[in-house]
Structures are given as structure tokens and as C-alpha cells.
PDB file of N, CA and C in Angstrom:
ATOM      1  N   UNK A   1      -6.003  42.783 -67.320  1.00  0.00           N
ATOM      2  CA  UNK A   1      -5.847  41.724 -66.349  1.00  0.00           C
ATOM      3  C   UNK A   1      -5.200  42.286 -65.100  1.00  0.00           C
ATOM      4  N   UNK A   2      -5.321  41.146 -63.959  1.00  0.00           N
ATOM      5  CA  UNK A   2      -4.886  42.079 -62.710  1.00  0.00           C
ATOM      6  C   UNK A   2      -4.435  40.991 -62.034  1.00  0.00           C
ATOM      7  N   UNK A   3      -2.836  41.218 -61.278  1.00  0.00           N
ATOM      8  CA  UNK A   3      -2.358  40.476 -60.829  1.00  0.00           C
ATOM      9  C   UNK A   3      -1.912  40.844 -59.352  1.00  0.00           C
ATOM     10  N   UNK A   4      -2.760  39.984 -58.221  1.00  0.00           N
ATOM     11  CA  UNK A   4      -2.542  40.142 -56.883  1.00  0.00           C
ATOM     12  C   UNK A   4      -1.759  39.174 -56.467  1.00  0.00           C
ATOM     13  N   UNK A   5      -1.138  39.778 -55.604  1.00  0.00           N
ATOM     14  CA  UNK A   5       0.658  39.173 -55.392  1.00  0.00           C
ATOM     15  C   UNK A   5       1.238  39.292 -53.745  1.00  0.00           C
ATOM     16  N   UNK A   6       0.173  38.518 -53.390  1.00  0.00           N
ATOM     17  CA  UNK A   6       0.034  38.492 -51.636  1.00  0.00           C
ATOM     18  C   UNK A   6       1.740  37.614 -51.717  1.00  0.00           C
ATOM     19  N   UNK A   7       2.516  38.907 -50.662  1.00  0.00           N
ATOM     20  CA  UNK A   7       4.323  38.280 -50.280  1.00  0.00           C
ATOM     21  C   UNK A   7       4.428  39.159 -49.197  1.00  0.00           C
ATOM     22  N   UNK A   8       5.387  38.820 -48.815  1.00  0.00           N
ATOM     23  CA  UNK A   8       5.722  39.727 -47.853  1.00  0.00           C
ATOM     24  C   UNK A   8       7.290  40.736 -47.835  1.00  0.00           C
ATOM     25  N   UNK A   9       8.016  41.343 -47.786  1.00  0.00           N
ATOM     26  CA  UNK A   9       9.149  41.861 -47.346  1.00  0.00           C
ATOM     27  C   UNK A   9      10.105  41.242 -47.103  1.00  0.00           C
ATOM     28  N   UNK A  10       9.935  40.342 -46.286  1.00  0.00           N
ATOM     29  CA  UNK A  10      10.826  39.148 -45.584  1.00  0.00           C
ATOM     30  C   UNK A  10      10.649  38.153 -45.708  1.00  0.00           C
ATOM     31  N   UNK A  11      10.029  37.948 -47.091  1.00  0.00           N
ATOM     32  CA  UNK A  11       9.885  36.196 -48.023  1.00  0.00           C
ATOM     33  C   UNK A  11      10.882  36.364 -48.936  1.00  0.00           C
ATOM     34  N   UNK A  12      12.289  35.459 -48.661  1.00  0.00           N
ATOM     35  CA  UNK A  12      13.471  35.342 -49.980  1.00  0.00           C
ATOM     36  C   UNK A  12      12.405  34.988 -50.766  1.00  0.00           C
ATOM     37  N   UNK A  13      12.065  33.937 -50.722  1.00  0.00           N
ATOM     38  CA  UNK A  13      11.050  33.394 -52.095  1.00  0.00           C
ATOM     39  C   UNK A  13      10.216  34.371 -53.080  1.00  0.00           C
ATOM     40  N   UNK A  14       9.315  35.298 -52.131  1.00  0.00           N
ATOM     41  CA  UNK A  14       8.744  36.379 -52.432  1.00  0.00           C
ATOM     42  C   UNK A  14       9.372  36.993 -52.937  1.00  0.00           C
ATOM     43  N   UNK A  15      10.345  37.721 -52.751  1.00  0.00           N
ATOM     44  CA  UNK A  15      11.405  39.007 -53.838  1.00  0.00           C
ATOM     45  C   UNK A  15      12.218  38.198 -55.172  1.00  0.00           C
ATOM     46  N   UNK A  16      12.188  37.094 -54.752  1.00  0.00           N
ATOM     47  CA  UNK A  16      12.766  36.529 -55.722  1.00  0.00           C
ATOM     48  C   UNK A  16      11.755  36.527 -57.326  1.00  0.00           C
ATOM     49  N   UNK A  17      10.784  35.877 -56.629  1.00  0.00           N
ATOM     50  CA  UNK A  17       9.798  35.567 -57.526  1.00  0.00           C
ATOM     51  C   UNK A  17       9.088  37.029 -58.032  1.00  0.00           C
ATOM     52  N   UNK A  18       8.877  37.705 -57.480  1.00  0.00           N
ATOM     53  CA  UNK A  18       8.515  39.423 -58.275  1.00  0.00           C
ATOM     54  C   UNK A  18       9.673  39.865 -58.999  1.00  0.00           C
ATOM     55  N   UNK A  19      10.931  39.790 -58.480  1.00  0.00           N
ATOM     56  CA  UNK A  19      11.592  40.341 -59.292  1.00  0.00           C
ATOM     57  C   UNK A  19      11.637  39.696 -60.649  1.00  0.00           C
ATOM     58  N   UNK A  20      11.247  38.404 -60.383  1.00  0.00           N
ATOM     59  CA  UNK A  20      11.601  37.491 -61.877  1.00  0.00           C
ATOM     60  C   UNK A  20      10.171  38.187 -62.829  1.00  0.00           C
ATOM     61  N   UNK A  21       8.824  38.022 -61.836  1.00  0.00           N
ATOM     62  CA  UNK A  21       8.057  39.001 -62.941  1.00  0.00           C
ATOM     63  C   UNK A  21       8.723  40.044 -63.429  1.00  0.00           C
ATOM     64  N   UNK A  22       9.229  40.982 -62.668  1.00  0.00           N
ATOM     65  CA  UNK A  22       9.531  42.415 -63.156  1.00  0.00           C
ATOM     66  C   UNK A  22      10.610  42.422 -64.456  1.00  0.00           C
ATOM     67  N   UNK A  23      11.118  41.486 -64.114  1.00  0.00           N
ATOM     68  CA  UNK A  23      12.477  41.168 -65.536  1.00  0.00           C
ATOM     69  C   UNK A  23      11.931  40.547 -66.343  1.00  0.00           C
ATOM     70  N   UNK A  24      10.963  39.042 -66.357  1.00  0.00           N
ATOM     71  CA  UNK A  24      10.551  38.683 -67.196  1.00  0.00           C
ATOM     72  C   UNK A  24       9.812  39.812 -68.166  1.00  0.00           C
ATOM     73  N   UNK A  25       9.015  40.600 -67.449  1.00  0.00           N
ATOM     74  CA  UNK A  25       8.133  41.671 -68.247  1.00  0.00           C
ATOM     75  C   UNK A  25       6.245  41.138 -68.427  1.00  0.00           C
ATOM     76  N   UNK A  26       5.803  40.361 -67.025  1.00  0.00           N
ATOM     77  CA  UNK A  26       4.823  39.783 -66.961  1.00  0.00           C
ATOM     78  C   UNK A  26       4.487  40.778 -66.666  1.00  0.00           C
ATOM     79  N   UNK A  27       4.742  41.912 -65.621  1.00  0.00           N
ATOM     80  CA  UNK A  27       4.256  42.876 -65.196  1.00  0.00           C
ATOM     81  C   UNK A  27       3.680  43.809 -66.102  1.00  0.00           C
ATOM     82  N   UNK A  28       4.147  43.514 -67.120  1.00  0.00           N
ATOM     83  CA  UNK A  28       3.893  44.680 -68.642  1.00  0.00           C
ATOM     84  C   UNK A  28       2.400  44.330 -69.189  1.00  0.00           C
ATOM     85  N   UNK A  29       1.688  43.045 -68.710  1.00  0.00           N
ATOM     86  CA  UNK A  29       1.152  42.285 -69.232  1.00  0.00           C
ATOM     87  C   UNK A  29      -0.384  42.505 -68.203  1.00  0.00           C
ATOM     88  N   UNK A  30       0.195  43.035 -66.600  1.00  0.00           N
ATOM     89  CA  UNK A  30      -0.877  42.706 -66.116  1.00  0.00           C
ATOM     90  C   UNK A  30      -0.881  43.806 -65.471  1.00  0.00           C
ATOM     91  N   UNK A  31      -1.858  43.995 -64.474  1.00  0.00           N
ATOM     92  CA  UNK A  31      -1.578  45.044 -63.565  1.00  0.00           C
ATOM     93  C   UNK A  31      -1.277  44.964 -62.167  1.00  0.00           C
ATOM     94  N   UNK A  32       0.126  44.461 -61.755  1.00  0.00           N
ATOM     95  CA  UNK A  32       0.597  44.308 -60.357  1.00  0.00           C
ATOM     96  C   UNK A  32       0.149  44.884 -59.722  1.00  0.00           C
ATOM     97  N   UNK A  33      -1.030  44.134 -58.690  1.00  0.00           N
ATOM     98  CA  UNK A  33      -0.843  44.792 -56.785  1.00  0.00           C
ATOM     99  C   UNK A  33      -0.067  43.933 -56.054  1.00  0.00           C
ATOM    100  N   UNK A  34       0.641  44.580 -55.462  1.00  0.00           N
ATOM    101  CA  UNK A  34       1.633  43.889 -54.158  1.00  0.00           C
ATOM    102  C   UNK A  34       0.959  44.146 -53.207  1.00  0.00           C
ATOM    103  N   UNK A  35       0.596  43.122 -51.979  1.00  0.00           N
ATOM    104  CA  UNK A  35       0.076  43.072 -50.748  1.00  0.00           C
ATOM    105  C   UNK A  35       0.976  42.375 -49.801  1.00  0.00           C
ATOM    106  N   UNK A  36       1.113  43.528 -49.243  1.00  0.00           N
ATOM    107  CA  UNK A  36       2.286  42.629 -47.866  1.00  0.00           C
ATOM    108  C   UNK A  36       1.047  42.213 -47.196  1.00  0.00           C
ATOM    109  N   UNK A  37       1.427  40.747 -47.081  1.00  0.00           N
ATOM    110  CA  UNK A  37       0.321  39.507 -46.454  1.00  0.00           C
ATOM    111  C   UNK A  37       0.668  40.109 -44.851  1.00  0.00           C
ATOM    112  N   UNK A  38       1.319  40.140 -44.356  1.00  0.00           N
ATOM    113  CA  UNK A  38       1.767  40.413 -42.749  1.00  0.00           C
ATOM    114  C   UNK A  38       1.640  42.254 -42.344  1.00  0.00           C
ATOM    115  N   UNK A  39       0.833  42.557 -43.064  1.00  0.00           N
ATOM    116  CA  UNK A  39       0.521  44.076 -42.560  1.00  0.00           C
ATOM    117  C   UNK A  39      -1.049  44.052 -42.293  1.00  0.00           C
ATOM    118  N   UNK A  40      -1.111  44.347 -41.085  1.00  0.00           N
ATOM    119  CA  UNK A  40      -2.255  44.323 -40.517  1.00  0.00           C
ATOM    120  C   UNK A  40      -3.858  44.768 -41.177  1.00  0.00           C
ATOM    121  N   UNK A  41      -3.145  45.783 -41.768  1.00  0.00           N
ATOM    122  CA  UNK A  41      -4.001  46.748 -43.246  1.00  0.00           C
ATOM    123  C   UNK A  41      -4.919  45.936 -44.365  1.00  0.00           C
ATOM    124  N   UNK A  42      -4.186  44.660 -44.450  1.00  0.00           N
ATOM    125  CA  UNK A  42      -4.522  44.040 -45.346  1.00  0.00           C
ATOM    126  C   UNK A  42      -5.264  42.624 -44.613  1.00  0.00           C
ATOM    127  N   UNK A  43      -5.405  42.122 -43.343  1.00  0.00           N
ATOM    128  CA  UNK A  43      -5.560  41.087 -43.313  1.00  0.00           C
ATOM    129  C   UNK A  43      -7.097  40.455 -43.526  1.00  0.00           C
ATOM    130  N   UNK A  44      -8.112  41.226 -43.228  1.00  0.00           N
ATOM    131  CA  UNK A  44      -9.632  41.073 -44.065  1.00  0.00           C
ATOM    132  C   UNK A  44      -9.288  40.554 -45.646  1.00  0.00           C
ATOM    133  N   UNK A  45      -8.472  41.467 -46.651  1.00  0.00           N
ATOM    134  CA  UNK A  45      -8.099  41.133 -47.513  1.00  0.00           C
ATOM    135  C   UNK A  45      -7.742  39.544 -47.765  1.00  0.00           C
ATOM    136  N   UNK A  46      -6.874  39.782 -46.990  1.00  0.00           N
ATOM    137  CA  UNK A  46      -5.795  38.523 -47.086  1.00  0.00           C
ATOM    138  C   UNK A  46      -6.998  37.127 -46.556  1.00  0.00           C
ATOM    139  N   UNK A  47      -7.654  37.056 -46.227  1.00  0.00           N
ATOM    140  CA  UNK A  47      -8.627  36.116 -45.351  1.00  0.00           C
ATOM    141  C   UNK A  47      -9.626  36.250 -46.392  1.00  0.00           C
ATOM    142  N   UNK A  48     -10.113  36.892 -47.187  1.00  0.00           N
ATOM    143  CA  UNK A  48     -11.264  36.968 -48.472  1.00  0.00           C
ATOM    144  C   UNK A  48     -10.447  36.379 -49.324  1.00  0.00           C
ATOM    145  N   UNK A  49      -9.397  36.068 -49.726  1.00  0.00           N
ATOM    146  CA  UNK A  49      -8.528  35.144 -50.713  1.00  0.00           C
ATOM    147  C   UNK A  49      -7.733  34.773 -50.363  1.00  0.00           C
ATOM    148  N   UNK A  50      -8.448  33.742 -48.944  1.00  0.00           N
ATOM    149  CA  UNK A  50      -7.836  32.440 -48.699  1.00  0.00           C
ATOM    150  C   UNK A  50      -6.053  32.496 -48.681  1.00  0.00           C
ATOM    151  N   UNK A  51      -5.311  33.649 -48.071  1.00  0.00           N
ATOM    152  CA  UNK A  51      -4.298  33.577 -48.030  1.00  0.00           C
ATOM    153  C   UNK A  51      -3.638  32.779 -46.731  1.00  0.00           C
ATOM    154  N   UNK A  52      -2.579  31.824 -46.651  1.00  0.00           N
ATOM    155  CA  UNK A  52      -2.637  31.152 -45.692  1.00  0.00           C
ATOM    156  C   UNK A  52      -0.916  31.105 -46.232  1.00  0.00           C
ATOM    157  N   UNK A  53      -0.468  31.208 -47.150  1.00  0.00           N
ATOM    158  CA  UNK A  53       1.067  30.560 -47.649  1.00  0.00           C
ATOM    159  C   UNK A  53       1.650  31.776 -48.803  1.00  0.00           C
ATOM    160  N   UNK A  54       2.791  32.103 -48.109  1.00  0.00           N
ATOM    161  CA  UNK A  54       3.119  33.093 -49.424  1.00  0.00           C
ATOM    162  C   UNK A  54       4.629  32.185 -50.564  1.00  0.00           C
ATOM    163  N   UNK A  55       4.544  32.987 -51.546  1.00  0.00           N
ATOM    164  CA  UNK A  55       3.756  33.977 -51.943  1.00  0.00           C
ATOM    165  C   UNK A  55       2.436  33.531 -52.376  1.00  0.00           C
ATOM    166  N   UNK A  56       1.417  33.995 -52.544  1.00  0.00           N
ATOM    167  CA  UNK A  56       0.089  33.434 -53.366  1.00  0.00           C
ATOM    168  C   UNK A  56      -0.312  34.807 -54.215  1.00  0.00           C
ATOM    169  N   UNK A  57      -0.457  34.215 -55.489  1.00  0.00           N
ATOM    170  CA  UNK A  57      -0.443  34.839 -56.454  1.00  0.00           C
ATOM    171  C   UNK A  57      -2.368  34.622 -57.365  1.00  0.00           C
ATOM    172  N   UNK A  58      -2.695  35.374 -57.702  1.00  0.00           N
ATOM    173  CA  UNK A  58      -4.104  35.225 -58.020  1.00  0.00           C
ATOM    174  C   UNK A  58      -3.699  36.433 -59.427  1.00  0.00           C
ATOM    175  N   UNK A  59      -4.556  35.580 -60.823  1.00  0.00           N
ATOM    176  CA  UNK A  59      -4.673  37.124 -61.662  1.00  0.00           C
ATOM    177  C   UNK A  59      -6.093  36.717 -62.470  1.00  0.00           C
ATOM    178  N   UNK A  60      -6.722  37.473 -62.562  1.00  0.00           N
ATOM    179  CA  UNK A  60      -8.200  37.362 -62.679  1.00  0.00           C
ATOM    180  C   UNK A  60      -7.921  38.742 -64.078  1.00  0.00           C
ATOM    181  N   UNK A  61      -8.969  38.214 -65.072  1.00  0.00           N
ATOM    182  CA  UNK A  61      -9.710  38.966 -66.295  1.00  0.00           C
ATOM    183  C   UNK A  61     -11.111  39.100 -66.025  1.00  0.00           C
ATOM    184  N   UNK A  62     -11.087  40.481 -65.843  1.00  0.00           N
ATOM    185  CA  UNK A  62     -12.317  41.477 -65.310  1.00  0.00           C
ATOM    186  C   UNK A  62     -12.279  40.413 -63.585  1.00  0.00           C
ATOM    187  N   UNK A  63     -13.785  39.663 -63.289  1.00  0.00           N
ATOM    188  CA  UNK A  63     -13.838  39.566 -62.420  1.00  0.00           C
ATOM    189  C   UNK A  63     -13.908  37.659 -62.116  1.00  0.00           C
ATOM    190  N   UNK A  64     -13.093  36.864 -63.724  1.00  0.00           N
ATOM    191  CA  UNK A  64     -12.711  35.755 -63.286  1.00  0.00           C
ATOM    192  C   UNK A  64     -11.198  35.617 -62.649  1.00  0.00           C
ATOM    193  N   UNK A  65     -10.851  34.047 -61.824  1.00  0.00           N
ATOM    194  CA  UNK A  65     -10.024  34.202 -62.004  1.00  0.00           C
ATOM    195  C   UNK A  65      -9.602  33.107 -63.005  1.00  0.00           C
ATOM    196  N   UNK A  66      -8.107  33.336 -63.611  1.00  0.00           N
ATOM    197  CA  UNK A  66      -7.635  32.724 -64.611  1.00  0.00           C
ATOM    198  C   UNK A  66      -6.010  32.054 -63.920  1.00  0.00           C
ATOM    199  N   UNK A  67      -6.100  32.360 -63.088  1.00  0.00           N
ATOM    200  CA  UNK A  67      -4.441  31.307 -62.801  1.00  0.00           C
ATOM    201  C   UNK A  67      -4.146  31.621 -60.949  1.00  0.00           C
ATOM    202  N   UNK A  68      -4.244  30.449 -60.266  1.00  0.00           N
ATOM    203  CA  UNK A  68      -3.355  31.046 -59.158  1.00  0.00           C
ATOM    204  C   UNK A  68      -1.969  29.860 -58.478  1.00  0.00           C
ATOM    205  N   UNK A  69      -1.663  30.771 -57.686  1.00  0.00           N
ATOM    206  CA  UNK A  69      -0.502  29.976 -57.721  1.00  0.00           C
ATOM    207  C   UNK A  69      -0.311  30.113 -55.823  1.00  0.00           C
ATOM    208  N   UNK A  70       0.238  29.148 -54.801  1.00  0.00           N
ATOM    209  CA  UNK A  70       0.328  29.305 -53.719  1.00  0.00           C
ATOM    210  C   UNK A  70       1.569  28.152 -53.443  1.00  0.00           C
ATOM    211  N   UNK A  71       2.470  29.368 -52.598  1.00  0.00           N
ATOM    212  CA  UNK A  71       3.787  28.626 -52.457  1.00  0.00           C
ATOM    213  C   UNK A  71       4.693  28.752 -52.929  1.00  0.00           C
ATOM    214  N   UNK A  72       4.631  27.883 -54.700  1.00  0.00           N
ATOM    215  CA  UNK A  72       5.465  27.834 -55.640  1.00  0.00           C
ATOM    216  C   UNK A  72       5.390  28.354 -56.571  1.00  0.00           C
ATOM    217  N   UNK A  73       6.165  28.787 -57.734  1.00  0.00           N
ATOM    218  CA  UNK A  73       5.295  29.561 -58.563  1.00  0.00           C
ATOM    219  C   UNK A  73       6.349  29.470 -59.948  1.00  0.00           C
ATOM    220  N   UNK A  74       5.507  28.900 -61.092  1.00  0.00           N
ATOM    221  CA  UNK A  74       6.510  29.114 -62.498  1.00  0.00           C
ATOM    222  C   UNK A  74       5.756  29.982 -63.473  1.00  0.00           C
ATOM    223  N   UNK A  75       7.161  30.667 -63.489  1.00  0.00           N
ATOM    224  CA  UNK A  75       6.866  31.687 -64.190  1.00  0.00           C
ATOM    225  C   UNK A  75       6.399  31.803 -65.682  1.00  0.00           C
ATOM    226  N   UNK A  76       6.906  30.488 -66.448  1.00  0.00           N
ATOM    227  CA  UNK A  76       6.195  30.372 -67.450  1.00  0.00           C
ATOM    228  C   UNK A  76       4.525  29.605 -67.475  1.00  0.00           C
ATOM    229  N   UNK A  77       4.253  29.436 -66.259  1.00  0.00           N
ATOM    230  CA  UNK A  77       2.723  29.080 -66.561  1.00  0.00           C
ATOM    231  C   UNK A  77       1.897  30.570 -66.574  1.00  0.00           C
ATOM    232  N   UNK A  78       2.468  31.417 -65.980  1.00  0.00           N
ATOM    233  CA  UNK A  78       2.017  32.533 -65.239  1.00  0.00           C
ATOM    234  C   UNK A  78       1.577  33.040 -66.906  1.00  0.00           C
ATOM    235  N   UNK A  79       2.783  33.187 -67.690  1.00  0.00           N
ATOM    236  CA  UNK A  79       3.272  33.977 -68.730  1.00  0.00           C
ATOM    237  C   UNK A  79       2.341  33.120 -69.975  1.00  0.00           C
ATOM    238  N   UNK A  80       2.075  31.829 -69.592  1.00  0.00           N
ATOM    239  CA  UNK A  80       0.949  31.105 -70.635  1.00  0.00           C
ATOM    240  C   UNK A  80      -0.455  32.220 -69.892  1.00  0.00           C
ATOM    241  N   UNK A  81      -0.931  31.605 -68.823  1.00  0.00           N
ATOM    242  CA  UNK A  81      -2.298  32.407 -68.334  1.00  0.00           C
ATOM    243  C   UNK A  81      -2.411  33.463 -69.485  1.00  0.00           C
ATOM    244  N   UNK A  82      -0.977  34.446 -69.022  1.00  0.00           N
ATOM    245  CA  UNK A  82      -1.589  35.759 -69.234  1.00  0.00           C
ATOM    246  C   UNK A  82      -2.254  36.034 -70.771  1.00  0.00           C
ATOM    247  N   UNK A  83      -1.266  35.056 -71.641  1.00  0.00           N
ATOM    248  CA  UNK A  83      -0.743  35.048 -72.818  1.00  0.00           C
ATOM    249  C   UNK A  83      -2.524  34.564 -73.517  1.00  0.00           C
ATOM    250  N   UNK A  84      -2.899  33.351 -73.014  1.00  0.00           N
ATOM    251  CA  UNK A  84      -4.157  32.430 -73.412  1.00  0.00           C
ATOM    252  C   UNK A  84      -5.098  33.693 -72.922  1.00  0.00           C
ATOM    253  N   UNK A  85      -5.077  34.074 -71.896  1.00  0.00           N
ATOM    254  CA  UNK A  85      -6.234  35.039 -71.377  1.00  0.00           C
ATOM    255  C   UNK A  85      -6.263  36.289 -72.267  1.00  0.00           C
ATOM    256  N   UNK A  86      -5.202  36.894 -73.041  1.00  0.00           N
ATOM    257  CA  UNK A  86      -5.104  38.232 -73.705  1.00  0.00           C
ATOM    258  C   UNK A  86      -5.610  37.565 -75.124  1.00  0.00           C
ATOM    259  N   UNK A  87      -5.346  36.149 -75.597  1.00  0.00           N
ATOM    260  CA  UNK A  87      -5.587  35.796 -76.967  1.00  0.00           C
ATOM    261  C   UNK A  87      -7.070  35.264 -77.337  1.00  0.00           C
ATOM    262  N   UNK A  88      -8.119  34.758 -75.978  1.00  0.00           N
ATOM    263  CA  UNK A  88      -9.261  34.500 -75.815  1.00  0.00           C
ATOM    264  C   UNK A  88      -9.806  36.093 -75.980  1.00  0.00           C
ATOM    265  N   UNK A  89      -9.567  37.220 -75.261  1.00  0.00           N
ATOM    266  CA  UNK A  89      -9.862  38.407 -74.591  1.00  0.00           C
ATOM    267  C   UNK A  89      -9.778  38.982 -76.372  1.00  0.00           C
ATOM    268  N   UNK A  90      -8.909  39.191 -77.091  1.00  0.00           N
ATOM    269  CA  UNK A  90      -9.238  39.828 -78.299  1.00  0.00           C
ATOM    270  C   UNK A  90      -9.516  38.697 -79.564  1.00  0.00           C
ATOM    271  N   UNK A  91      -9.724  37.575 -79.495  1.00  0.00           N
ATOM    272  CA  UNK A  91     -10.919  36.409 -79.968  1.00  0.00           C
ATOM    273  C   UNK A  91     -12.063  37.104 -79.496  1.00  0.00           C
ATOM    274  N   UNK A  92     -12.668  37.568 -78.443  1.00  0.00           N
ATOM    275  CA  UNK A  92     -14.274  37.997 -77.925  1.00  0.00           C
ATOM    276  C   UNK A  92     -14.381  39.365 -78.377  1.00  0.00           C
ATOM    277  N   UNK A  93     -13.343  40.048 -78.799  1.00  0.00           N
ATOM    278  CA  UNK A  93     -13.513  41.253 -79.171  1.00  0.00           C
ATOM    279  C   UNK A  93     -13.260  40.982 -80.680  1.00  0.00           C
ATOM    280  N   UNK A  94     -12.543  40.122 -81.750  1.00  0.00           N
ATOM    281  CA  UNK A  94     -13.275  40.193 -82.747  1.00  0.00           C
ATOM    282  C   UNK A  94     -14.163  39.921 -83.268  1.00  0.00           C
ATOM    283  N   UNK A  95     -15.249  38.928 -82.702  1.00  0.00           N
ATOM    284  CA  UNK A  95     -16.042  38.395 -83.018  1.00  0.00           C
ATOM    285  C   UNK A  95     -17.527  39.257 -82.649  1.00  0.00           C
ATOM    286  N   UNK A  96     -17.362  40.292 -81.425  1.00  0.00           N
ATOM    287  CA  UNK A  96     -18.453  41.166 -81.494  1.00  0.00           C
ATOM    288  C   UNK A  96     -18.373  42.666 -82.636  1.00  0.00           C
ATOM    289  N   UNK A  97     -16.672  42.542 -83.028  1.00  0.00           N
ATOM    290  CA  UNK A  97     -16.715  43.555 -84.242  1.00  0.00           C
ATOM    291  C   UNK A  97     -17.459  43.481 -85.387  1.00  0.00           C
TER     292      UNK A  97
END
């Protein structure tokens, strides 16, 4: 799973809320990209997924997505997604065993 994590540097909200992934241990779970929304580098990016409000959080399995979040963000829904998406994900893999 892959978790894009459009914040910026200078969003309290933003550091707050990654760091709580990083302690919670969601990060263990998915594969964090951080995108500073306000770096020029990224803003095509940022405009292909509708970024308009940080933080906005998107985490997609293979190439759905499965949870996003814009603005606000709880961390235990995040931590259900990941949780339902990893328990569907090896459900489809026992059933083609």
C-alpha cells in the first residue's frame, strides 16, 4: 500500500499529524511519500490529486484508492483502511492459492 501525504513544512497540523503516523507505526504499514504541497516541483502533482487543503492524505492498494482524508485527519480510520485493505489483500491471495 502507498500512502501520499500532500503537507507542507509550515502546517502545525501537518507535522503534527505525520508525526502521529510515525509513532503510531502506520508508516510500518504503508509506504510514506511526503509531498511538500507548496514546492513548486510538485505542483502538476499536487493539481492531478485535487490538492487544494492540507494536509490531504490519499493511500491507494496497487492502483485503487482506499481512504482519503483532506484537512482533518483520524488516525484510527487511517489505521482501519490500512488494516481492512491488508486483510481483503491476503483474503485474494488465499483464495488464488
Amino acid at each position: 500500500m502507498r500512502m501520499l501525504f500532500f503537507a507542507s513544512q509550515n502546517c502545525r497540523k501537518c507535522n503534527v499529524i505525520l508525526n502521529a503516523i510515525k509513532q503510531s507505526g502506520i508508516d510500518k504499514l504503508v509506504s510514506l511519500e511526503y509531498i511538500d504541497a507548496f514546492d513548486d516541483a510538485h505542483e502538476k502533482f499536487c493539481d492531478k490529486h485535487d490538492v487544494d487543503e492540507l494536509p490531504h492524505i490519499k493511500i491507494y492498494n496497487g492502483d485503487k484508492l482506499v481512504y482519503e482524508s483532506v484537512g482533518q485527519c483520524d488516525l484510527s480510520d487511517i489505521k482501519i483502511a490500512c488494516d481492512q485493505t491488508r486483510v481483503k489483500f491476503n483474503l485474494s491471495k488465499q483464495k488464488k492459492a
